[in-house]
Protein backbone atom coordinates (compact mmCIF):
# COMPACT_ATOMS: atom_id res chain seq x y z
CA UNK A 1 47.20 21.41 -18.52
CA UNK A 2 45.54 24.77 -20.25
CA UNK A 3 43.29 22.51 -21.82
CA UNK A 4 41.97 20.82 -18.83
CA UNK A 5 41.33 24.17 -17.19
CA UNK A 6 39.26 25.51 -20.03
CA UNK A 7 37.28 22.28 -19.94
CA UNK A 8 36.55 23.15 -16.17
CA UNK A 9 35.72 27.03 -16.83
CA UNK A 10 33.02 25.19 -19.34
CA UNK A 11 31.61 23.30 -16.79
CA UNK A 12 30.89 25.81 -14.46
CA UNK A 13 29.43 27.93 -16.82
CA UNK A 14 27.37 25.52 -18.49
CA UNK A 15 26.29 24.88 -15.20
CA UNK A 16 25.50 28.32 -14.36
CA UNK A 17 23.96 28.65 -17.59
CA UNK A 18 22.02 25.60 -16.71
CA UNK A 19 20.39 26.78 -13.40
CA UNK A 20 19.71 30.42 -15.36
CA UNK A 21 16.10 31.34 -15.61
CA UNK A 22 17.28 32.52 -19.00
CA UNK A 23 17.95 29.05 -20.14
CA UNK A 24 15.48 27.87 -22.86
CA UNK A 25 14.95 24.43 -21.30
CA UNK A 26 14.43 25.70 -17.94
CA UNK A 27 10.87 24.39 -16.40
CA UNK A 28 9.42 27.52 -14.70
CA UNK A 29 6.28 25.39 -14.36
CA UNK A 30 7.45 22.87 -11.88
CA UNK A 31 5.59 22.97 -8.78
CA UNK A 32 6.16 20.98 -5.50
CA UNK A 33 3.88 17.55 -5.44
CA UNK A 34 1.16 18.43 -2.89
CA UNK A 35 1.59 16.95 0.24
CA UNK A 36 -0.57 13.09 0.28
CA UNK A 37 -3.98 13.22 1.98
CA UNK A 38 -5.85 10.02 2.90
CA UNK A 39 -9.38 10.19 1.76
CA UNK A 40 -11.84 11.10 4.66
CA UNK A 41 -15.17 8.93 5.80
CA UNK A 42 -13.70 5.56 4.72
CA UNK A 43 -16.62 3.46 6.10
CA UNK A 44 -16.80 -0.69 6.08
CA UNK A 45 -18.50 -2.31 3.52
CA UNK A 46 -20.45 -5.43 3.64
CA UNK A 47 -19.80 -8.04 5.95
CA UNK A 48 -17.30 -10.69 4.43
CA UNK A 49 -18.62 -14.04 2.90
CA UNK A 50 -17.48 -17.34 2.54
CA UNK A 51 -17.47 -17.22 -0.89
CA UNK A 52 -15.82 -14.21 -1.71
CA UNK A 53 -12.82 -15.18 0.67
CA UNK A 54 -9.61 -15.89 -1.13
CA UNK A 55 -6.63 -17.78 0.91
CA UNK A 56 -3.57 -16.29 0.40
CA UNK A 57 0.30 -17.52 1.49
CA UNK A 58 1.94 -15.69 4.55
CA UNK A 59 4.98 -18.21 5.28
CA UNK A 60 6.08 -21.69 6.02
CA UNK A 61 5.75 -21.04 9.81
CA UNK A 62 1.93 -19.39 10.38
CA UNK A 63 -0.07 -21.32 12.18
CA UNK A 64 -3.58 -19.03 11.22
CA UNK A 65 -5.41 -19.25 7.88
CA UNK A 66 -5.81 -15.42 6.08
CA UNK A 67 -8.07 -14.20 3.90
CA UNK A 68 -8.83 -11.54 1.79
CA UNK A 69 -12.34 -10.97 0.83
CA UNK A 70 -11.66 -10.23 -2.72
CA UNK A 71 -15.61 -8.06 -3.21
CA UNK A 72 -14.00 -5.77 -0.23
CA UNK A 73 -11.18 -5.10 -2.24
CA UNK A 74 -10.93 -1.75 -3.34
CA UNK A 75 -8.36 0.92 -4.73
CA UNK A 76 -8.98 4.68 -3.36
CA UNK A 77 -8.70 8.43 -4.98
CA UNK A 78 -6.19 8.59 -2.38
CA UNK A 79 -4.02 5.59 -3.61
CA UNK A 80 -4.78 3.40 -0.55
CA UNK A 81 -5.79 -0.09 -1.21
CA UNK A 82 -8.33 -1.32 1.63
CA UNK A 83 -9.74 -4.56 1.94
CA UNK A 84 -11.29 -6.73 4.39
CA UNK A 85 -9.11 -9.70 6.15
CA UNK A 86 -9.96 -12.48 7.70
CA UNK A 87 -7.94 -14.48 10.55
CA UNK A 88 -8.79 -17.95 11.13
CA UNK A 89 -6.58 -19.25 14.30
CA UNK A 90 -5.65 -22.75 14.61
CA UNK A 91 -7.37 -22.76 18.25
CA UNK A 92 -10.68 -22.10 15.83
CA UNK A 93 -11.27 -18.37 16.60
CA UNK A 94 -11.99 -16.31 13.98
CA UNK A 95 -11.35 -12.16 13.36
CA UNK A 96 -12.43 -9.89 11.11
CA UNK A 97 -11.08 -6.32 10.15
CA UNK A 98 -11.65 -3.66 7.75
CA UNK A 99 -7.92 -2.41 6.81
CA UNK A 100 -6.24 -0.04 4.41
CA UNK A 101 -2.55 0.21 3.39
CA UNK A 102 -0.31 3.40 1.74
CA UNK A 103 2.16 1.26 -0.16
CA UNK A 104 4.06 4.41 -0.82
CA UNK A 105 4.98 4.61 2.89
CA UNK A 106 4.73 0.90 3.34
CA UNK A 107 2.24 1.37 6.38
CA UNK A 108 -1.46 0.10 6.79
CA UNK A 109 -4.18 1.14 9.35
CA UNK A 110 -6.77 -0.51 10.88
CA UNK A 111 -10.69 0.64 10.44
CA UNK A 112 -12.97 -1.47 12.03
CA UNK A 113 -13.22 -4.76 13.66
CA UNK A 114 -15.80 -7.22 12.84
CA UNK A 115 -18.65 -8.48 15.21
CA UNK A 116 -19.65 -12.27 15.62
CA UNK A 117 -23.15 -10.60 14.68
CA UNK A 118 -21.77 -9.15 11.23
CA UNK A 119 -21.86 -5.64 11.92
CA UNK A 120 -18.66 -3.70 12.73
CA UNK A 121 -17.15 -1.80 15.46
CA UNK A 122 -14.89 1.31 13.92
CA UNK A 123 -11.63 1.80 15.21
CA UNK A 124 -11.20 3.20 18.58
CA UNK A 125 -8.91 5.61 18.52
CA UNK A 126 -10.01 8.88 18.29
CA UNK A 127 -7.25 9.49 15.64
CA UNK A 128 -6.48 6.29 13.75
CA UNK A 129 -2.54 5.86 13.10
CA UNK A 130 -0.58 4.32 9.96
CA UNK A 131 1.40 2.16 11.29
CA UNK A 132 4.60 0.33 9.52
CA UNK A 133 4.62 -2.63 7.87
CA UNK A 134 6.97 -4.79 9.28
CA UNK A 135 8.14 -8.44 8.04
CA UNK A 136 8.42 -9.69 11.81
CA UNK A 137 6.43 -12.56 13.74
CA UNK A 138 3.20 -10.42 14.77
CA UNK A 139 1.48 -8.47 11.69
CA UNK A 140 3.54 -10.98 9.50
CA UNK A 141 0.67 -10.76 6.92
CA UNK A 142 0.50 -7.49 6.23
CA UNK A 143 3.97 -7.73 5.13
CA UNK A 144 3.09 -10.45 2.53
CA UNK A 145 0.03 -8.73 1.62
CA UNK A 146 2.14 -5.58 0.78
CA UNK A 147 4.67 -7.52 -1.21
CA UNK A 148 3.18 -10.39 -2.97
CA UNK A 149 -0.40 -8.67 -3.42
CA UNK A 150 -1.36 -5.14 -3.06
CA UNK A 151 2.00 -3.11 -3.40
CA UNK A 152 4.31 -4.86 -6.16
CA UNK A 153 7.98 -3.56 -6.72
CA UNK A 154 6.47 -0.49 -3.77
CA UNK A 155 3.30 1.26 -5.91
CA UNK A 156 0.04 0.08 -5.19
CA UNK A 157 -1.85 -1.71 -7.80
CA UNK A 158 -4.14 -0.10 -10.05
CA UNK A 159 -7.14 -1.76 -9.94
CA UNK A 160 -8.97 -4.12 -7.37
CA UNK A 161 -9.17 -6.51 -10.50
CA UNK A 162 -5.49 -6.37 -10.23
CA UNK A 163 -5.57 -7.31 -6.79
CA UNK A 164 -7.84 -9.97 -6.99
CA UNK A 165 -6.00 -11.99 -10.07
CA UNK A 166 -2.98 -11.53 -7.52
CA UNK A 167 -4.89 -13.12 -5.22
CA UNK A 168 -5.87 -16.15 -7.54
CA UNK A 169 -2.54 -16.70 -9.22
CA UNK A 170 -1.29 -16.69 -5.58
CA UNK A 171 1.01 -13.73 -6.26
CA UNK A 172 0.56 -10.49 -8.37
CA UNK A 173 3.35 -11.38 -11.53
CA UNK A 174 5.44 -7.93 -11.09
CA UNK A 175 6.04 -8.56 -7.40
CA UNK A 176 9.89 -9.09 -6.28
């Protein structure tokens, strides 16, 4: 029984030693990660074209067509991948939107909204919100964007190249 109480007076003062300034490994450099800032001024960029529209898989039950066009794709300073999608209903209607998503807090916004005359409208709302993305009927996409695409295993990918060979294999190759 001694024994087992000298190995618990060495814990607690290794442990005390441990959280000593006077500790040789102790990292007085550490500072606290600043606080994540979206970039500011995001604007659209070119209108989408057929050609540069890539098809991707949302699930066995969506009755739209999406697409990504893949020259929108792009990765920001900030870490936020934004690209422009494309929603082709089966009634024949088509919409257009400039989006971005923070695959660290598994959200995406909406920017703009395009025009039948290819120009865009930007978001209304005076302050544009993240919003979450959820894996539910509505915004069902954005969910298998965020998994299969743009945010593999949670971190966003590095590149747009990345994104875009995602896009053609039909899945990015680290994604769960």
């Amino acid at each position: 029984m001694k024994l087992w109480a000298v190995f618990v007076l060495a814990g607690v003062a290794g442990s005390a030693t441990a959280q000593s300034p006077i500790f040789p490994g102790y990292n007085t450099s550490y500072r606290e990660a600043e606080p994540w800032q979206e970039q500011q001024e995001v604007e659209p960029p070119a209108f989408p074209k057929q050609e540069n529209l890539r098809e991707f898989y949302v699930s066995a039950v969506a009755t739209n067509t999406y697409l990504i066009d893949a020259s929108t794709l792009v990765v920001g300073a900030d870490g936020v991948v934004r690209y422009v999608l494309v929603v082709q209903t089966s009634g024949g209607a088509t919409n257009v939107s400039f989006e971005g998503m923070h695959c660290k807090e598994l959200k995406w916004k909406h920017y703009a909204t395009g025009r039948s005359d290819g120009t865009w409208t930007k978001s209304r709302a005076t302050r544009i919100e993240w919003r979450p993305i959820e894996n539910k009927p509505v915004n069902r996409h954005h969910a298998a964007l965020s998994r299969d695409f743009f945010c593999p295993l949670g971190n966003a990918i590095s590149t747009a190249d990345e994104g875009r060979n995602a896009l053609r294999l039909g899945k990015h190759p680290n994604s769960s």
